[in-house]
N, C-alpha and C. Protein backbone atom coordinates (compact mmCIF):
# COMPACT_ATOMS: atom_id res chain seq x y z
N UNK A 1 18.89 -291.52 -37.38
CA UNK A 1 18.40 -290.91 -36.18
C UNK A 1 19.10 -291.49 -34.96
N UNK A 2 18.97 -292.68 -35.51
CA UNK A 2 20.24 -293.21 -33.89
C UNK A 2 20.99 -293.02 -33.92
N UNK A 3 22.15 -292.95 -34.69
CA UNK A 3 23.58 -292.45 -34.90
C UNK A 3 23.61 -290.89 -34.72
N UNK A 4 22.51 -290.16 -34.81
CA UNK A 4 22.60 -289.00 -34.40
C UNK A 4 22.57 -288.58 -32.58
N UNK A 5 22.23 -289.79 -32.21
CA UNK A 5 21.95 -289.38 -31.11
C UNK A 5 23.10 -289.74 -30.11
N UNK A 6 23.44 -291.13 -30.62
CA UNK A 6 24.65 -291.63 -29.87
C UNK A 6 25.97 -290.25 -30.50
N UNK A 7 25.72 -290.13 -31.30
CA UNK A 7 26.99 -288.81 -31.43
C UNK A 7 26.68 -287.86 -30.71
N UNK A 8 25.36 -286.98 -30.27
CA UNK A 8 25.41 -285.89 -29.32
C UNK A 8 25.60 -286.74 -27.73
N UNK A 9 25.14 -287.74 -27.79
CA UNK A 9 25.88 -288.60 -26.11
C UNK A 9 27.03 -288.55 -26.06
N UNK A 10 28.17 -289.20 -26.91
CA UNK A 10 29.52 -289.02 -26.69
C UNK A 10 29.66 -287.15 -26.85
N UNK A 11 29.67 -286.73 -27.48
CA UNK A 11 29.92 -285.09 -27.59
C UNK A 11 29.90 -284.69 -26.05
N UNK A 12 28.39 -284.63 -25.54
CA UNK A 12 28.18 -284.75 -24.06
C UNK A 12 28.96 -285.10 -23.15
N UNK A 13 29.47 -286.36 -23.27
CA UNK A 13 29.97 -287.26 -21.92
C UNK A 13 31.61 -286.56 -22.29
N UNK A 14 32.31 -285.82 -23.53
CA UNK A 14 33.36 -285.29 -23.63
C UNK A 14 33.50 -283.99 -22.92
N UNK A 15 32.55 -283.48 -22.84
CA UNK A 15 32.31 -282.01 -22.54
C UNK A 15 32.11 -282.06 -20.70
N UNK A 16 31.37 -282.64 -20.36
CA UNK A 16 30.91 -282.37 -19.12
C UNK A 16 32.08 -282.55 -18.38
N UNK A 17 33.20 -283.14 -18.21
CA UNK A 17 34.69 -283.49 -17.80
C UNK A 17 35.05 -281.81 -17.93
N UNK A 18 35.26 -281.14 -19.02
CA UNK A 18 35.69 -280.15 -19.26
C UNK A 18 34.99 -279.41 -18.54
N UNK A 19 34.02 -278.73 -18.22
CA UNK A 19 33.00 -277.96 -17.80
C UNK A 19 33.09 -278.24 -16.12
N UNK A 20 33.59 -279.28 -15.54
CA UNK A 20 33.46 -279.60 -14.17
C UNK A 20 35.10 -279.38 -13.39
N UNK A 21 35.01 -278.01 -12.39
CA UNK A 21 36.13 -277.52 -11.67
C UNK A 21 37.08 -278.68 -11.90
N UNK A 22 38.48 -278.09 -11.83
CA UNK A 22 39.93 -279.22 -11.62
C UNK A 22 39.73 -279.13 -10.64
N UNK A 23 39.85 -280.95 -9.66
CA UNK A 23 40.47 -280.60 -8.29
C UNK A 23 41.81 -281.22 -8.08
N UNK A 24 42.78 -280.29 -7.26
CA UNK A 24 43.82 -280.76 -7.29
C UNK A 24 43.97 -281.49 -6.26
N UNK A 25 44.79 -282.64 -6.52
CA UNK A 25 44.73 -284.01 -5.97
C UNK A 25 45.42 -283.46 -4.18
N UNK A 26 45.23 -284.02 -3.28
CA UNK A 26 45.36 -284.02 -1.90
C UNK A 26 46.72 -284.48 -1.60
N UNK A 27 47.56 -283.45 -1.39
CA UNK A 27 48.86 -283.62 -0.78
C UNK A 27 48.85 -283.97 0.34
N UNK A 28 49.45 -285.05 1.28
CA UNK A 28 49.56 -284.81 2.57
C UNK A 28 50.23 -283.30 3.35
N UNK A 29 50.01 -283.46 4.40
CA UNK A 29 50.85 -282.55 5.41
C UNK A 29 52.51 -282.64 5.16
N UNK A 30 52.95 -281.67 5.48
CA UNK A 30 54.68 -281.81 5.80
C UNK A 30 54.37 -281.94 6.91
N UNK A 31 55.42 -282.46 7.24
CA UNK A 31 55.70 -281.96 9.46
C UNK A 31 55.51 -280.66 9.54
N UNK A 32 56.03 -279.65 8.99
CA UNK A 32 56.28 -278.48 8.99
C UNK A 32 54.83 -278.02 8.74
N UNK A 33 53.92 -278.28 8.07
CA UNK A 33 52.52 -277.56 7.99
C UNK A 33 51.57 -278.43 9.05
N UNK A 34 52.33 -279.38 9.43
CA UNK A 34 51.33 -280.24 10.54
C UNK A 34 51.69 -279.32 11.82
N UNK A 35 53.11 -278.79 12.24
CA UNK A 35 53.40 -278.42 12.98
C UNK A 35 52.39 -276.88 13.20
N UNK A 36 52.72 -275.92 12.55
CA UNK A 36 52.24 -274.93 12.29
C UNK A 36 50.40 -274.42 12.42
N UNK A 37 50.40 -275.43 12.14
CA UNK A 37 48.38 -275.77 12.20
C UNK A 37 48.38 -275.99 13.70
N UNK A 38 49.25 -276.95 14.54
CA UNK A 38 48.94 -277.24 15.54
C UNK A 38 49.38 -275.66 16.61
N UNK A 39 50.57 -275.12 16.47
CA UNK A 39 50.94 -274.01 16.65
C UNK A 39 49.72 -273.21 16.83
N UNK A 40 48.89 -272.80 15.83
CA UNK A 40 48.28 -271.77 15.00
C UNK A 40 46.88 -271.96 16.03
N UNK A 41 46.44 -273.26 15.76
CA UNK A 41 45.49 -273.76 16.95
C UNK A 41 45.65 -273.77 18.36
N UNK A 42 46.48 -273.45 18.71
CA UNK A 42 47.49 -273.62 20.67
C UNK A 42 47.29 -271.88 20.79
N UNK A 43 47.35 -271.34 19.50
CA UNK A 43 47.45 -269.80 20.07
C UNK A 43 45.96 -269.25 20.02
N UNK A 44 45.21 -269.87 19.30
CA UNK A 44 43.56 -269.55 19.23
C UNK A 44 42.51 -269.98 20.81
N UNK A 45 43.60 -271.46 21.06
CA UNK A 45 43.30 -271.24 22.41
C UNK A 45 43.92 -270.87 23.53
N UNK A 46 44.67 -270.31 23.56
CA UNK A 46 45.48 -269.55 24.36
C UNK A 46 44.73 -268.07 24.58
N UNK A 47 44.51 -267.39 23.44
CA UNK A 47 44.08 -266.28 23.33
C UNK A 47 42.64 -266.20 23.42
N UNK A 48 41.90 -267.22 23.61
CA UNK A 48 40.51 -267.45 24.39
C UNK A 48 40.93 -267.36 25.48
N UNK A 49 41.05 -268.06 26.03
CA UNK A 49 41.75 -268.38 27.52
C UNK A 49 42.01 -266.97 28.06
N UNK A 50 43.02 -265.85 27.91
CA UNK A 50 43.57 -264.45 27.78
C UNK A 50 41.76 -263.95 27.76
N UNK A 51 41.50 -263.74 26.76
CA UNK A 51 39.91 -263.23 26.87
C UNK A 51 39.11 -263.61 28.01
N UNK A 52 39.05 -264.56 28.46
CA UNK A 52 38.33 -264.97 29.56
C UNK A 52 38.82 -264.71 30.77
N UNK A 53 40.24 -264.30 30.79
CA UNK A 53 40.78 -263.71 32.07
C UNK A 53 39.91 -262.50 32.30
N UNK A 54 40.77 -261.21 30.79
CA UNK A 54 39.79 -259.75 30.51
C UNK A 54 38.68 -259.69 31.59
N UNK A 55 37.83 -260.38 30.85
CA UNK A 55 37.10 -260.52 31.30
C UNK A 55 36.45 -260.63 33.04
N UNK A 56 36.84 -262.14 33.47
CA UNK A 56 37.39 -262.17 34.55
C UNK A 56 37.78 -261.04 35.98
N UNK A 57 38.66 -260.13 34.78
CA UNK A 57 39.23 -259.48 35.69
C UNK A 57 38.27 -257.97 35.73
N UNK A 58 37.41 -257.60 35.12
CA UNK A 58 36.74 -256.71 35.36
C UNK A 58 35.71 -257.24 35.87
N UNK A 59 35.21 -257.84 36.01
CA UNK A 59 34.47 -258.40 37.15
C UNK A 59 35.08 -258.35 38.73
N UNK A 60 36.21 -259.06 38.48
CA UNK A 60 36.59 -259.04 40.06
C UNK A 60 36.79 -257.28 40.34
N UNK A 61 37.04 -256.53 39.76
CA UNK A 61 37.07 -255.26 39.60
C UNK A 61 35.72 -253.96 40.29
N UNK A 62 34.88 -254.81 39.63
CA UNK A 62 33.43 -254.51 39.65
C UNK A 62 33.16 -255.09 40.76
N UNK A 63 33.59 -256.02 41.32
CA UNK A 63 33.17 -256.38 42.61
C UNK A 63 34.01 -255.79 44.28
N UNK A 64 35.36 -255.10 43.44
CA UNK A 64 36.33 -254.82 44.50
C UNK A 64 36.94 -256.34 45.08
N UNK A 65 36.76 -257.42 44.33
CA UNK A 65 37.48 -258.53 45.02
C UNK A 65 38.70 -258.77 44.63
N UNK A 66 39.70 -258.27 45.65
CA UNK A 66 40.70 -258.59 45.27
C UNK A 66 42.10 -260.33 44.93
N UNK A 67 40.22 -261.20 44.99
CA UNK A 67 41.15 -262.86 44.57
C UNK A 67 41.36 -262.99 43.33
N UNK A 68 41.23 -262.45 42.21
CA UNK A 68 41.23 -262.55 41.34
C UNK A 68 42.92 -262.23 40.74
N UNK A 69 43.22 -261.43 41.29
CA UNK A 69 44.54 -260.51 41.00
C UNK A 69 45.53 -260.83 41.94
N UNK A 70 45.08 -261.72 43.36
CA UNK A 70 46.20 -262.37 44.09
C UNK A 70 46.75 -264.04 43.34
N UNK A 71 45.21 -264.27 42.63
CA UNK A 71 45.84 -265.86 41.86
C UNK A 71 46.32 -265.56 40.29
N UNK A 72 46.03 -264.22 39.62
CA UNK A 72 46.66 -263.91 38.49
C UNK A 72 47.67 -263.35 38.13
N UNK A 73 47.96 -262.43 38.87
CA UNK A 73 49.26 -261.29 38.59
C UNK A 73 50.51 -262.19 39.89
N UNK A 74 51.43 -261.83 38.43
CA UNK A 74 52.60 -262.56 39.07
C UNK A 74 53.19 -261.82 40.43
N UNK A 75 54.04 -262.73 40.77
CA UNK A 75 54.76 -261.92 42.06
C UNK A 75 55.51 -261.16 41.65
N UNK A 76 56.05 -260.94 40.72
CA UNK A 76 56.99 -259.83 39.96
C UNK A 76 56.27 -258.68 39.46
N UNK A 77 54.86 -258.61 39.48
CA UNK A 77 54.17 -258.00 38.90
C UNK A 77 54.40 -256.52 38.91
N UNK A 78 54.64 -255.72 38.01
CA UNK A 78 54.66 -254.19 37.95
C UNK A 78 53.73 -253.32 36.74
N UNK A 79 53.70 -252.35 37.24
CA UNK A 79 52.12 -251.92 36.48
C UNK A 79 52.21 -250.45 36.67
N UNK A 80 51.62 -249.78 35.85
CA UNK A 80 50.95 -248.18 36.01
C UNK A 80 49.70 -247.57 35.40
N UNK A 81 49.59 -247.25 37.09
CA UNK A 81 48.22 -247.12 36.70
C UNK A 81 48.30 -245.56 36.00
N UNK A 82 46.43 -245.38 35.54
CA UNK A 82 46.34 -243.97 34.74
C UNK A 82 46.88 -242.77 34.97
N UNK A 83 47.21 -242.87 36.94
CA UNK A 83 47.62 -241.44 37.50
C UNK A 83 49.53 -241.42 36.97
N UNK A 84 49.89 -242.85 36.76
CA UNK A 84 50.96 -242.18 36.20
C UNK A 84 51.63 -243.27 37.69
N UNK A 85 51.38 -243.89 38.37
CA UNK A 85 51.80 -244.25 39.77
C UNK A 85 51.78 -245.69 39.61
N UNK A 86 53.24 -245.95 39.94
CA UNK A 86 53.77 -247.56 39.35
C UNK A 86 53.10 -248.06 40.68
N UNK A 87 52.74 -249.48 40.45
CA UNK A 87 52.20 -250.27 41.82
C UNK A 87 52.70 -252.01 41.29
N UNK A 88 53.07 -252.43 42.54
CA UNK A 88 53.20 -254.22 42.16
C UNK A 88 52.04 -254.89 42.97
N UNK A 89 52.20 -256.19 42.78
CA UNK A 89 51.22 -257.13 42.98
C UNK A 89 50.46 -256.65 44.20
N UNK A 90 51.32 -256.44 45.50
CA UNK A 90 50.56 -256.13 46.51
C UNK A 90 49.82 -255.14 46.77
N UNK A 91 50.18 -254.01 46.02
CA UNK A 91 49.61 -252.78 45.79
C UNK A 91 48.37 -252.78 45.19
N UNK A 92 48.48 -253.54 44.38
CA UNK A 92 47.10 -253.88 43.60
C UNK A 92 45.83 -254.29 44.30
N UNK A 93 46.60 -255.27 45.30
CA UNK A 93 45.56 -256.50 45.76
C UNK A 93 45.15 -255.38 46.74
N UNK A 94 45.99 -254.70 47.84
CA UNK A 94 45.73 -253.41 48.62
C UNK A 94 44.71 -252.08 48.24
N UNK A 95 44.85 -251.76 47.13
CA UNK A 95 43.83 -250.78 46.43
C UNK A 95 42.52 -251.67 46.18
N UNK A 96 42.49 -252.86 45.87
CA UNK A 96 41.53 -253.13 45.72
C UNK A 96 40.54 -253.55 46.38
N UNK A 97 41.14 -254.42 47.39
CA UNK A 97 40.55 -254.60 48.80
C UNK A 97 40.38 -253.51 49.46
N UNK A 98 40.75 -252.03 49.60
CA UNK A 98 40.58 -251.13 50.47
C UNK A 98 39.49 -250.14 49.46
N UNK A 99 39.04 -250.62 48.22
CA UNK A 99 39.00 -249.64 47.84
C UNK A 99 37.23 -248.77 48.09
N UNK A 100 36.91 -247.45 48.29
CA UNK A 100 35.58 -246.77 48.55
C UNK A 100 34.75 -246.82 47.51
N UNK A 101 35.33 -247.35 46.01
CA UNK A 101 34.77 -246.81 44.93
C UNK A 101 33.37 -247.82 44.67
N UNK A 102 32.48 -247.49 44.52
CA UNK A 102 31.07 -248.51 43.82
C UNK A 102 30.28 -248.40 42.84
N UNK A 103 31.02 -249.59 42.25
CA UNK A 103 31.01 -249.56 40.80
C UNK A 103 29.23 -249.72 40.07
N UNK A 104 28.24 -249.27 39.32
CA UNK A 104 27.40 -249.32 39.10
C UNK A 104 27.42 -249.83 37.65
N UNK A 105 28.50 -249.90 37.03
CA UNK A 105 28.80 -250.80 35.73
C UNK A 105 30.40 -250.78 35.85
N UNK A 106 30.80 -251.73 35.09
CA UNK A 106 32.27 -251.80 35.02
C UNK A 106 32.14 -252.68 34.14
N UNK A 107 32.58 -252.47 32.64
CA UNK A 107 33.05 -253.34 31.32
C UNK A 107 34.34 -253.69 30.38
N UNK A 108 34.53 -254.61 30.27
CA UNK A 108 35.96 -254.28 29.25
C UNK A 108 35.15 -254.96 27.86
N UNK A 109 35.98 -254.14 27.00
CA UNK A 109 35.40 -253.86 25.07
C UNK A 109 36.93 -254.44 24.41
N UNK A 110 36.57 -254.57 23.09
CA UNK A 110 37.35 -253.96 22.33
C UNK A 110 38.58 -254.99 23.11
N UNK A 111 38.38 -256.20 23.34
CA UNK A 111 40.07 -257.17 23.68
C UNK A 111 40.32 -257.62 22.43
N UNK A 112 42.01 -257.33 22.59
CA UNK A 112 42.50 -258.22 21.20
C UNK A 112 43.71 -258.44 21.86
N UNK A 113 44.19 -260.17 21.45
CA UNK A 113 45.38 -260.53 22.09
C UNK A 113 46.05 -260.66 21.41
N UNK A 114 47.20 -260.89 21.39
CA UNK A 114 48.58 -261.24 20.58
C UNK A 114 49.37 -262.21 21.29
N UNK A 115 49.38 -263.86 20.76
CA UNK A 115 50.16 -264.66 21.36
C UNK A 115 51.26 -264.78 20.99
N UNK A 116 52.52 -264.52 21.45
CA UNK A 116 53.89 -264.88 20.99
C UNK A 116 54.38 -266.20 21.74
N UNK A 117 54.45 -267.00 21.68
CA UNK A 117 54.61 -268.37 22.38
C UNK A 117 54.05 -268.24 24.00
N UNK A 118 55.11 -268.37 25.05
CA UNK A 118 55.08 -268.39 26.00
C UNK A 118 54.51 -266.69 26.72
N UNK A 119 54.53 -265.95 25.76
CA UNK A 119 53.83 -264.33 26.13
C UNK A 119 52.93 -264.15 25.51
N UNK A 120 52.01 -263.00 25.46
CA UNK A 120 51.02 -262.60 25.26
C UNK A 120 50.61 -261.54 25.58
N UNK A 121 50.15 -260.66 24.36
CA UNK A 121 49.80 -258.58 25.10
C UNK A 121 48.38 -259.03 24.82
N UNK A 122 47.85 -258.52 25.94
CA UNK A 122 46.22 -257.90 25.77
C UNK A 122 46.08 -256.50 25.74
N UNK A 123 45.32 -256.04 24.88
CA UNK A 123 44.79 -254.53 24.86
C UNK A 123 43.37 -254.79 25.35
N UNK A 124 42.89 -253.43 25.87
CA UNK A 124 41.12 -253.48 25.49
C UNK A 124 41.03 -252.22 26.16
N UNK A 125 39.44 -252.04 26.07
CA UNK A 125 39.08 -250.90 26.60
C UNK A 125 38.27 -250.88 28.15
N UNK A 126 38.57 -249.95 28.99
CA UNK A 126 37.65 -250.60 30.13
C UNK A 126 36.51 -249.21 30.26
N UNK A 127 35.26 -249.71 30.98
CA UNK A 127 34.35 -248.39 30.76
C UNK A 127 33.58 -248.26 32.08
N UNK A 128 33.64 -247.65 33.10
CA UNK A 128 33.41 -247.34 34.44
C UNK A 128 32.43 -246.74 34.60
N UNK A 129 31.78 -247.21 35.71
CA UNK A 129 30.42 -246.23 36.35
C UNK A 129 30.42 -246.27 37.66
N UNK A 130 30.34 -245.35 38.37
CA UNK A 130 30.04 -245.49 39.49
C UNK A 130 30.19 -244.66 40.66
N UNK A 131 30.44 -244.77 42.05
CA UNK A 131 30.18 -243.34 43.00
C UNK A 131 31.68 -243.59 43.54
N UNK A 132 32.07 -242.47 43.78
CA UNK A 132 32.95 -242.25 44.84
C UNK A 132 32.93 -240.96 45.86
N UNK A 133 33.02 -241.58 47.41
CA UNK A 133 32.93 -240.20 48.30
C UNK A 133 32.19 -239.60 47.83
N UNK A 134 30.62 -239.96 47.49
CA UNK A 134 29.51 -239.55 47.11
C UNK A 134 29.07 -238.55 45.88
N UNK A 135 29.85 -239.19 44.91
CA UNK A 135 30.40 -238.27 43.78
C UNK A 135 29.94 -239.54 42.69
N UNK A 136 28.76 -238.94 41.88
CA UNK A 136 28.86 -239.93 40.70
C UNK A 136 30.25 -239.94 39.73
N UNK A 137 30.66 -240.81 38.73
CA UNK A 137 31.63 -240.74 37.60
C UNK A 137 31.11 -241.52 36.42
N UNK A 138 32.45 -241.12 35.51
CA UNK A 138 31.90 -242.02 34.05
C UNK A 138 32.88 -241.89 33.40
N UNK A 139 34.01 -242.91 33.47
CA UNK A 139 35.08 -243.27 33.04
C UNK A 139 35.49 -244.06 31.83
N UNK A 140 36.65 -243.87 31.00
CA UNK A 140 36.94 -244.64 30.14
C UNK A 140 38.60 -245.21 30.11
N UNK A 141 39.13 -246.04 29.95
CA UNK A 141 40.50 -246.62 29.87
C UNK A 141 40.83 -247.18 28.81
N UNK A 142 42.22 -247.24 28.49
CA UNK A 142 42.93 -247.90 27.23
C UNK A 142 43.52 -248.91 28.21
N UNK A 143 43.88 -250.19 28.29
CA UNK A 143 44.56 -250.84 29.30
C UNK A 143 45.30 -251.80 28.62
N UNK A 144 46.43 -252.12 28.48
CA UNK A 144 47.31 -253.11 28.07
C UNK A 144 47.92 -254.28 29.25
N UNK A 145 47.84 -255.55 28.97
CA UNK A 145 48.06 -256.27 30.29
C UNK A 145 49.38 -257.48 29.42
N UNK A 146 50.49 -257.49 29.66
CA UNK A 146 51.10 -258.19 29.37
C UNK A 146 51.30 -259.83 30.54
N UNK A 147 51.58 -260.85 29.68
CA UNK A 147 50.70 -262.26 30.12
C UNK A 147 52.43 -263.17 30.03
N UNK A 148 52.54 -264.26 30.74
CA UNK A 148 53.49 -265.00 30.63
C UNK A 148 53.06 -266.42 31.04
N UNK A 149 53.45 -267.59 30.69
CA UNK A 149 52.90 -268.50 30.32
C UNK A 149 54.07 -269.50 30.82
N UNK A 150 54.32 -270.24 32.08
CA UNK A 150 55.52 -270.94 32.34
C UNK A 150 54.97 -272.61 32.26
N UNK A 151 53.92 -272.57 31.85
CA UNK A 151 52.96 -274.05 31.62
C UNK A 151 53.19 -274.49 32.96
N UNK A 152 53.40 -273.83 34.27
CA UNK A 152 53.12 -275.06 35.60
C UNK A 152 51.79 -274.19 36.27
N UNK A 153 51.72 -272.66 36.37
CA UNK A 153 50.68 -272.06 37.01
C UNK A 153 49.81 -271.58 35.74
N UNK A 154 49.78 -271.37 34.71
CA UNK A 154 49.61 -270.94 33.54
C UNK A 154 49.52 -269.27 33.32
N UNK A 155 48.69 -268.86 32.50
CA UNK A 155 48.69 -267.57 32.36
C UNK A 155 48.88 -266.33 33.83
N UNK A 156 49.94 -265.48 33.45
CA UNK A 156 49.91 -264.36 34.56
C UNK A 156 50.22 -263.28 34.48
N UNK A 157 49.82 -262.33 34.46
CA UNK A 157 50.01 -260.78 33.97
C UNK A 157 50.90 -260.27 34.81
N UNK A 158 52.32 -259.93 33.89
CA UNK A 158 53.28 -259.32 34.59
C UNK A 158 53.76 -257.66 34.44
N UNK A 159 52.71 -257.24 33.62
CA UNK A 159 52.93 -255.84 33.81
C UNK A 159 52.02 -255.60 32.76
N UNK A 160 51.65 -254.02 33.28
CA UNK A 160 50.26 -253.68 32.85
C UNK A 160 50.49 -251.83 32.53
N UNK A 161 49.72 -251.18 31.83
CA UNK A 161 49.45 -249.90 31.59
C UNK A 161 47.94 -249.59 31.58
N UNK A 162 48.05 -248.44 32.38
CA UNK A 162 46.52 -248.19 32.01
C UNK A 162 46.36 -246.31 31.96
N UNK A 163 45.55 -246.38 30.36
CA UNK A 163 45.75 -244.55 29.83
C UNK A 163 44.15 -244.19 30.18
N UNK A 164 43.62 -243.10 31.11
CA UNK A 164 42.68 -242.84 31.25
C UNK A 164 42.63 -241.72 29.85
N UNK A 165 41.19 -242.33 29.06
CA UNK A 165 40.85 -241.75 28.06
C UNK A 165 39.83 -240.03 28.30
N UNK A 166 40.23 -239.04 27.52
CA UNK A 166 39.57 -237.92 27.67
C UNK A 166 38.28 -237.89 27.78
N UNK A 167 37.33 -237.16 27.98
CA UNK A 167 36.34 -237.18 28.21
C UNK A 167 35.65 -237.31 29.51
């Protein structure tokens, strides 16, 4: 009876090894995968950062303030808007500061960035409410904002599209 038992113990203590996942032993990093992780992480926050502009910037939008777009958009800045009518930096800051429109919602949806090192495209959607010259509206946009990154002023949108959606 004892020898029976010490034989199903060893049987046991052979088996449970077998039965329990392989783990494969812990390689360090290369430079090259240390590098890449750190890369990979610089663009996750980068592209937060980009989102929080989006953001940002439909607000200042929604407010008609045009500081937002005199400390973001580069001095090179060129852009077209939905009517099809190219405008640069000052134009911008000019429409927006002058502008009659009052906004009763103003949102951007739907951002997704793409960091390529020192650049960066934003897409999203923007979604409008509000009066003009005593005229309700209810607007929708596709807007693409391209971003450049010289690490001394940081992020700045140097040219932009914007497709007013049907409806």
């Amino acid at each position: 009876m004892f020898t029976r038992g010490i034989g199903r113990l060893l049987i046991a203590l052979l088996l449970v090894p077998a039965l329990l996942p392989a783990q494969a032993p812990q390689q360090p990093l290369t430079e090259k995968q240390k590098k890449e992780r750190a890369l990979a992480a610089e663009f996750d926050v980068d592209a937060a950062e980009i989102v929080a502009l989006e953001k940002e910037m439909a607000h200042a939008i929604a407010l008609n303030d045009p500081s937002f777009f005199q400390r973001v958009y580069s001095d090179d800045y060129v852009g077209t808007a939905a009517t099809g009518e190219t405008r640069d930096k000052n134009a911008v800051v000019a429409r927006i500061q002058g502008s009659a429109i009052k906004y009763s919602n103003f949102i951007v949806t739907n951002i997704n960035v793409r960091v390529y090192g020192a650049s960066a495209v934003a897409t999203c959607t923007w979604t409008a409410r509000g009066e003009f010259s005593g005229r309700t509206f209810a607007r929708q946009y596709r807007v693409m904002h391209v971003y450049y990154n010289n690490n001394v002023s940081g992020w700045k949108v140097v040219a932009s599209q914007e497709t007013q959606m049907p409806g």
